[in-house]
C-alpha atoms as a PDB file:
ATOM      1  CA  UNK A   1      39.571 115.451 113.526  1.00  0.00           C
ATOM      2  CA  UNK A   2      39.445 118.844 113.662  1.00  0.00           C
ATOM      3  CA  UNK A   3      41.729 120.950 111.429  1.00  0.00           C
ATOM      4  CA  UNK A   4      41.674 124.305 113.645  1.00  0.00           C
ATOM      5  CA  UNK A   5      43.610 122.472 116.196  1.00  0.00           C
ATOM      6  CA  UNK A   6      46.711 121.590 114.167  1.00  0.00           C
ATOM      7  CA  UNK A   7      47.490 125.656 112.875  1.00  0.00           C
ATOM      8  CA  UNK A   8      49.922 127.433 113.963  1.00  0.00           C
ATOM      9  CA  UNK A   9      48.846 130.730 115.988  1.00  0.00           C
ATOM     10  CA  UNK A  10      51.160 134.076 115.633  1.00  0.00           C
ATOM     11  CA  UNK A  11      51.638 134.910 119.504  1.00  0.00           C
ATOM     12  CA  UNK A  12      51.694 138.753 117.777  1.00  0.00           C
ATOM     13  CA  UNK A  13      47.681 138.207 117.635  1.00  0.00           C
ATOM     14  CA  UNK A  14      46.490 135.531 120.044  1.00  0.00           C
ATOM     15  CA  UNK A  15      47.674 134.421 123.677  1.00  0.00           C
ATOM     16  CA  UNK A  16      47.102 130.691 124.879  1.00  0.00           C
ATOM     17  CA  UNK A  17      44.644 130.822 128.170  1.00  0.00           C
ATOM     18  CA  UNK A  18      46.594 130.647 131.450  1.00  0.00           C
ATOM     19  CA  UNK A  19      47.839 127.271 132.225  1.00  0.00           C
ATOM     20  CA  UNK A  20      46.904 126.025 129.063  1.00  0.00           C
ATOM     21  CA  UNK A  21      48.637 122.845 127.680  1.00  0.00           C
ATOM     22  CA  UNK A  22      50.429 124.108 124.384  1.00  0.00           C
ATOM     23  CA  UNK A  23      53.328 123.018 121.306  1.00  0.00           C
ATOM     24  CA  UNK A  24      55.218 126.350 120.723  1.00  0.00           C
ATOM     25  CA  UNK A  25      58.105 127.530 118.338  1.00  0.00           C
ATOM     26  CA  UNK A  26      61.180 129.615 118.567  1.00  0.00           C
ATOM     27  CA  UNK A  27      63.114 130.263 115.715  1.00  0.00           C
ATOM     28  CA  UNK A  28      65.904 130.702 117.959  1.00  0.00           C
ATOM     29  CA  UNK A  29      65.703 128.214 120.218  1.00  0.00           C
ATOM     30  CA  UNK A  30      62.830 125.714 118.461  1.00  0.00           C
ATOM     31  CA  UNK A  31      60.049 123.897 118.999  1.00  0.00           C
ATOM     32  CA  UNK A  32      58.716 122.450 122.068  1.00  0.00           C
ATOM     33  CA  UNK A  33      55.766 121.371 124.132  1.00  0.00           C
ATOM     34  CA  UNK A  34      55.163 123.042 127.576  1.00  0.00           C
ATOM     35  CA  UNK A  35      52.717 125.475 129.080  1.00  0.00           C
ATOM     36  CA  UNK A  36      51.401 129.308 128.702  1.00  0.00           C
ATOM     37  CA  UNK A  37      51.637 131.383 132.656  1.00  0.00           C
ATOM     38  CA  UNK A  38      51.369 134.946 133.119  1.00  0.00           C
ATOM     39  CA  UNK A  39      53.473 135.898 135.242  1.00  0.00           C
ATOM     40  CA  UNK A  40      53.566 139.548 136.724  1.00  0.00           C
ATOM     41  CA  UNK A  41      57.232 141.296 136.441  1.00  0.00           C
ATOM     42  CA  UNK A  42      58.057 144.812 136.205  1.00  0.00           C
ATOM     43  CA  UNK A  43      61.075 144.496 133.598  1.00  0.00           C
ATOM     44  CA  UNK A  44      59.948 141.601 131.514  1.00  0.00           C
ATOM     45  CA  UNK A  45      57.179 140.595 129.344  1.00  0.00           C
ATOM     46  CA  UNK A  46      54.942 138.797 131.664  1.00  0.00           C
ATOM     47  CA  UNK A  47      53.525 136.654 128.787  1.00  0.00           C
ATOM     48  CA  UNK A  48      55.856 133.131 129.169  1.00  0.00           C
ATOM     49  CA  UNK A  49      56.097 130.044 127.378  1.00  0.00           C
ATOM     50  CA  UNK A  50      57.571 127.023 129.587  1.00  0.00           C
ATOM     51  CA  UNK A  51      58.849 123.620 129.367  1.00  0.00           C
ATOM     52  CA  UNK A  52      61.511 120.977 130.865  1.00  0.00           C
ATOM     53  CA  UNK A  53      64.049 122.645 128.593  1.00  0.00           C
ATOM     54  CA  UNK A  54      63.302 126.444 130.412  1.00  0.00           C
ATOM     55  CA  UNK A  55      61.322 129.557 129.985  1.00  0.00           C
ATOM     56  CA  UNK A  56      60.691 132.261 126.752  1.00  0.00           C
ATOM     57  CA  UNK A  57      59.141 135.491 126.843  1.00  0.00           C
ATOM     58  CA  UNK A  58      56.311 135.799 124.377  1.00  0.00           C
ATOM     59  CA  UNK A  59      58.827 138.242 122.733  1.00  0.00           C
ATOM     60  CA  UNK A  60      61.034 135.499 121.301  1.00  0.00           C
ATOM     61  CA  UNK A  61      58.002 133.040 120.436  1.00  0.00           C
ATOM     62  CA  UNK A  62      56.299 133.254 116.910  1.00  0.00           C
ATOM     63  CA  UNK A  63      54.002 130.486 116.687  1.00  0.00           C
ATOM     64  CA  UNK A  64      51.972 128.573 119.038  1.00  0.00           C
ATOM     65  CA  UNK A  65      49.218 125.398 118.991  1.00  0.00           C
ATOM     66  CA  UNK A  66      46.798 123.580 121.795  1.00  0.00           C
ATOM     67  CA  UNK A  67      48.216 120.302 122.973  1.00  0.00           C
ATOM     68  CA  UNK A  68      46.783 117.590 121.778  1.00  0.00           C
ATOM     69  CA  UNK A  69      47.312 114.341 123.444  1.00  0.00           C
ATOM     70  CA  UNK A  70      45.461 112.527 120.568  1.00  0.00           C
ATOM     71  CA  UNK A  71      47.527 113.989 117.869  1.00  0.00           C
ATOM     72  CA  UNK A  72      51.037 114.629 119.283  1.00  0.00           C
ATOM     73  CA  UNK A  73      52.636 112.731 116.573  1.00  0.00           C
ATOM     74  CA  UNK A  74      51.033 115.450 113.853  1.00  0.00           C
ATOM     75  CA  UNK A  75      52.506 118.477 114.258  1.00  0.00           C
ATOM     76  CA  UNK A  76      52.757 120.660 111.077  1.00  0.00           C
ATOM     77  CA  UNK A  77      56.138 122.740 111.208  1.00  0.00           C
ATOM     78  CA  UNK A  78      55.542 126.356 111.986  1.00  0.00           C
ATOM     79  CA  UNK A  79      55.132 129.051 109.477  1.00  0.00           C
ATOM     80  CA  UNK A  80      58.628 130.469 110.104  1.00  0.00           C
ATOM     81  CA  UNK A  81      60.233 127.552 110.382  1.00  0.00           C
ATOM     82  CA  UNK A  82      63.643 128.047 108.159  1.00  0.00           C
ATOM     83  CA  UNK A  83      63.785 125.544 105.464  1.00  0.00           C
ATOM     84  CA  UNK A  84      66.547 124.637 102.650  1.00  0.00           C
ATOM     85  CA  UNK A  85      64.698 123.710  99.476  1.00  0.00           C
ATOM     86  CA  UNK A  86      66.632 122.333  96.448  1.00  0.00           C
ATOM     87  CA  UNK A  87      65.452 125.857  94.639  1.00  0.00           C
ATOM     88  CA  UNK A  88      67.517 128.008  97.061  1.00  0.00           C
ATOM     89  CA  UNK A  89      70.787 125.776  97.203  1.00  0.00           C
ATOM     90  CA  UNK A  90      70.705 125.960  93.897  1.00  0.00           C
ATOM     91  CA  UNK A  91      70.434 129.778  93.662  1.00  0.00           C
ATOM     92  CA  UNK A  92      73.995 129.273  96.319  1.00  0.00           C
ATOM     93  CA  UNK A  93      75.505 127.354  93.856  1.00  0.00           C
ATOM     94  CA  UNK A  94      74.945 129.907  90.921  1.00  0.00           C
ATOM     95  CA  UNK A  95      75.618 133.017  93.260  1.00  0.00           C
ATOM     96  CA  UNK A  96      79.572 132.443  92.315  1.00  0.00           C
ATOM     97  CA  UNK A  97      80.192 132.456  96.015  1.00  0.00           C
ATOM     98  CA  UNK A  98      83.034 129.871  96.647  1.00  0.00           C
ATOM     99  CA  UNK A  99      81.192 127.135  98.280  1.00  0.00           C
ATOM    100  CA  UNK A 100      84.288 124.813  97.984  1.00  0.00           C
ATOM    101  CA  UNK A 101      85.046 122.658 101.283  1.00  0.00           C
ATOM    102  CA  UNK A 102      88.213 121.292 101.843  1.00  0.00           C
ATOM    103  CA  UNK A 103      87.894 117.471 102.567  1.00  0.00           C
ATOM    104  CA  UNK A 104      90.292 115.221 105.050  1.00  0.00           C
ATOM    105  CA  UNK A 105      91.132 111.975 104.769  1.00  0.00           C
ATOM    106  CA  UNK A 106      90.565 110.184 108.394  1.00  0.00           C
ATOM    107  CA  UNK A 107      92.673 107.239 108.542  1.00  0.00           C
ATOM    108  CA  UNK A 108      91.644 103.630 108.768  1.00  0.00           C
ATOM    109  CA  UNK A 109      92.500 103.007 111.799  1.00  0.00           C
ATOM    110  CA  UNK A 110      90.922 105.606 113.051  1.00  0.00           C
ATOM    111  CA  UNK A 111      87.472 105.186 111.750  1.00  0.00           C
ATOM    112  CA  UNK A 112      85.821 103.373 114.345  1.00  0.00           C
ATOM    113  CA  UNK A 113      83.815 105.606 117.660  1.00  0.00           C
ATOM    114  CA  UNK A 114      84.987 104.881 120.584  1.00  0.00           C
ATOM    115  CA  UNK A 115      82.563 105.684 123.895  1.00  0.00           C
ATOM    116  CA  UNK A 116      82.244 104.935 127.782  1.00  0.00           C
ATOM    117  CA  UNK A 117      79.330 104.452 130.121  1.00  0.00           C
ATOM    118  CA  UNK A 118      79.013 103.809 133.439  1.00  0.00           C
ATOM    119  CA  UNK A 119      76.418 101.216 135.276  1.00  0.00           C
ATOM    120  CA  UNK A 120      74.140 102.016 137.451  1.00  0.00           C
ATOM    121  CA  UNK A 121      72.551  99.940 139.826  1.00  0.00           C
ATOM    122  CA  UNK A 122      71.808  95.814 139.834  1.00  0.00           C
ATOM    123  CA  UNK A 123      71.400  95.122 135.583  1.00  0.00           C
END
């Protein structure tokens, strides 16, 4: 295996090749697997990032990697990826913020989901 291919690249120094087959991350929006296009526009960065779920500018993507078809089930998180480690909750809980939740009690009878579904077609 080759290591290069599972790092994350900053889209601030390096651009996929047109068409190219790529995992890319959002911190907004997150991660997903789609395709690099340049596409020409006069107001808008022409630099895109696409998938089933829609299209980003290369403005609001940090990190991108090559697809790999052989390792799709490895994907390290991105760099920017926002994390909650014990050390930070921890520095919540000693701020003095008030951090305290108020619970409610559901009823038994009213702890059981409830959903619908329609069928379609010969089962």
């Amino acid at each position: 295996m080759n290591n290069t291919l599972r790092k994350w690249i900053s889209t601030k120094y390096y651009l996929p090749n047109e068409g190219q087959k790529i995992y890319y991350f959002s911190s907004n929006v997150g991660m997903f697997r789609g395709e690099f296009h340049i596409i020409q526009s006069s107001y808008a960065n022409p630099n895109k990032f696409s998938s089933n779920h829609g299209v980003l500018d290369a403005d609001d993507v940090s990190y991108w990697m090559p697809y790999d078809h052989s390792l799709r089930d490895m994907i390290p998180l991105p760099p920017d990826y926002n994390k909650i480690d014990a050390h930070n909750s921890q520095s919540m809980i000693n701020s003095g913020l008030d951090l305290n939740f108020d619970e409610v009690e559901i009823p038994k009878e009213q702890r059981k989901t409830k959903f619908t579904y329609e069928i379609m077609g010969e089962i």
